[in-house]
Protein backbone atom coordinates (compact mmCIF):
# COMPACT_ATOMS: atom_id res chain seq x y z
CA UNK A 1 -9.31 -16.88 -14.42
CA UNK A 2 -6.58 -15.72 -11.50
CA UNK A 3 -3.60 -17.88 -12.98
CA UNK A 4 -4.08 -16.58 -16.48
CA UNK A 5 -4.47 -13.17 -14.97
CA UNK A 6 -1.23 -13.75 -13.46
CA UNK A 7 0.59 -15.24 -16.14
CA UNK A 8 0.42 -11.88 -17.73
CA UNK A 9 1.36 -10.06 -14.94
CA UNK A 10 -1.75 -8.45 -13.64
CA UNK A 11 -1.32 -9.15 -9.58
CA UNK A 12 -4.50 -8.89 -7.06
CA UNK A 13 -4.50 -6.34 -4.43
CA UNK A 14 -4.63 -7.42 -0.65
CA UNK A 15 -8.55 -7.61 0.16
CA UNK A 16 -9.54 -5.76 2.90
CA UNK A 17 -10.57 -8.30 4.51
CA UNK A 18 -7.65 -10.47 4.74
CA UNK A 19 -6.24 -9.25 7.99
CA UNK A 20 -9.07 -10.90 9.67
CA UNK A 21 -7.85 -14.51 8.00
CA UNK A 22 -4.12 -13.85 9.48
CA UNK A 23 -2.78 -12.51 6.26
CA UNK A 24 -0.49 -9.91 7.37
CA UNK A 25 1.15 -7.33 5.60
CA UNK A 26 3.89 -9.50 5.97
CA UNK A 27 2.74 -12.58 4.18
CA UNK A 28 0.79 -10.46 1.79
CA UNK A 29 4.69 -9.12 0.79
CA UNK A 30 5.89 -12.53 0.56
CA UNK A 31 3.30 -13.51 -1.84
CA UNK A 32 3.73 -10.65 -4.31
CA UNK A 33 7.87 -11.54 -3.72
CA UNK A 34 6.70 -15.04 -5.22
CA UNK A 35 5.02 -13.30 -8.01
CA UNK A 36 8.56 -11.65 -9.24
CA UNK A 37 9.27 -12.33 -12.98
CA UNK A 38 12.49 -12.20 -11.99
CA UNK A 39 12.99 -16.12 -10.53
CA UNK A 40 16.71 -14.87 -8.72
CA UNK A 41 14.67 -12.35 -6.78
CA UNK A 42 11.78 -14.18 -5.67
CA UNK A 43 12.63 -15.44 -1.68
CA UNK A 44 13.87 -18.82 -1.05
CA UNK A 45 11.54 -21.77 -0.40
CA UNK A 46 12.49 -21.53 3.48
CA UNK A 47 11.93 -17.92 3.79
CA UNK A 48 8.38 -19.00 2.67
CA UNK A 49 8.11 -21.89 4.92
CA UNK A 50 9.09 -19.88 7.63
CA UNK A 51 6.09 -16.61 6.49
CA UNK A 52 3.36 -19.39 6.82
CA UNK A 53 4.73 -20.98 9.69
CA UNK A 54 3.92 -17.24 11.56
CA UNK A 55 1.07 -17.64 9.86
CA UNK A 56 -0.32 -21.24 10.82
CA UNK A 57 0.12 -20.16 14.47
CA UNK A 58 -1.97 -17.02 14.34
CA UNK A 59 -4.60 -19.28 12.50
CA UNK A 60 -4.36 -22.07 15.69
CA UNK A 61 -4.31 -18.88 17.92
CA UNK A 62 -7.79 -18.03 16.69
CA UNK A 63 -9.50 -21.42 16.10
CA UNK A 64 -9.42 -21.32 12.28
């Protein structure tokens, strides 16, 4: 399973396909940020909000 996976530290790579869905390399970084053991490092809750906001409107751009 992906959360036990991830529990022990082994992260996914970026599919190739997700560019296609909107998931830039710039929301793929901000999801491996949120997978940081280190909680201080990982990005604040509004740097997150503001990653999938970019991302919502590239989704309504496209019809998705």
């Amino acid at each position: 399973m992906a959360v036990n996976a991830i529990m022990e530290g082994v992260r996914p790579n970026k599919p190739e396909w997700a560019g296609l869905l909107g998931f830039s390399d710039e929301l793929w970084g901000a999801v491996e940020l949120c997978w940081l053991e280190d909680r201080d490092a990982r990005p604040r809750v509004e740097d997150i909000l503001s990653s999938l906001k970019d991302a919502v409107s590239f989704w309504y751009t496209r019809g998705f």
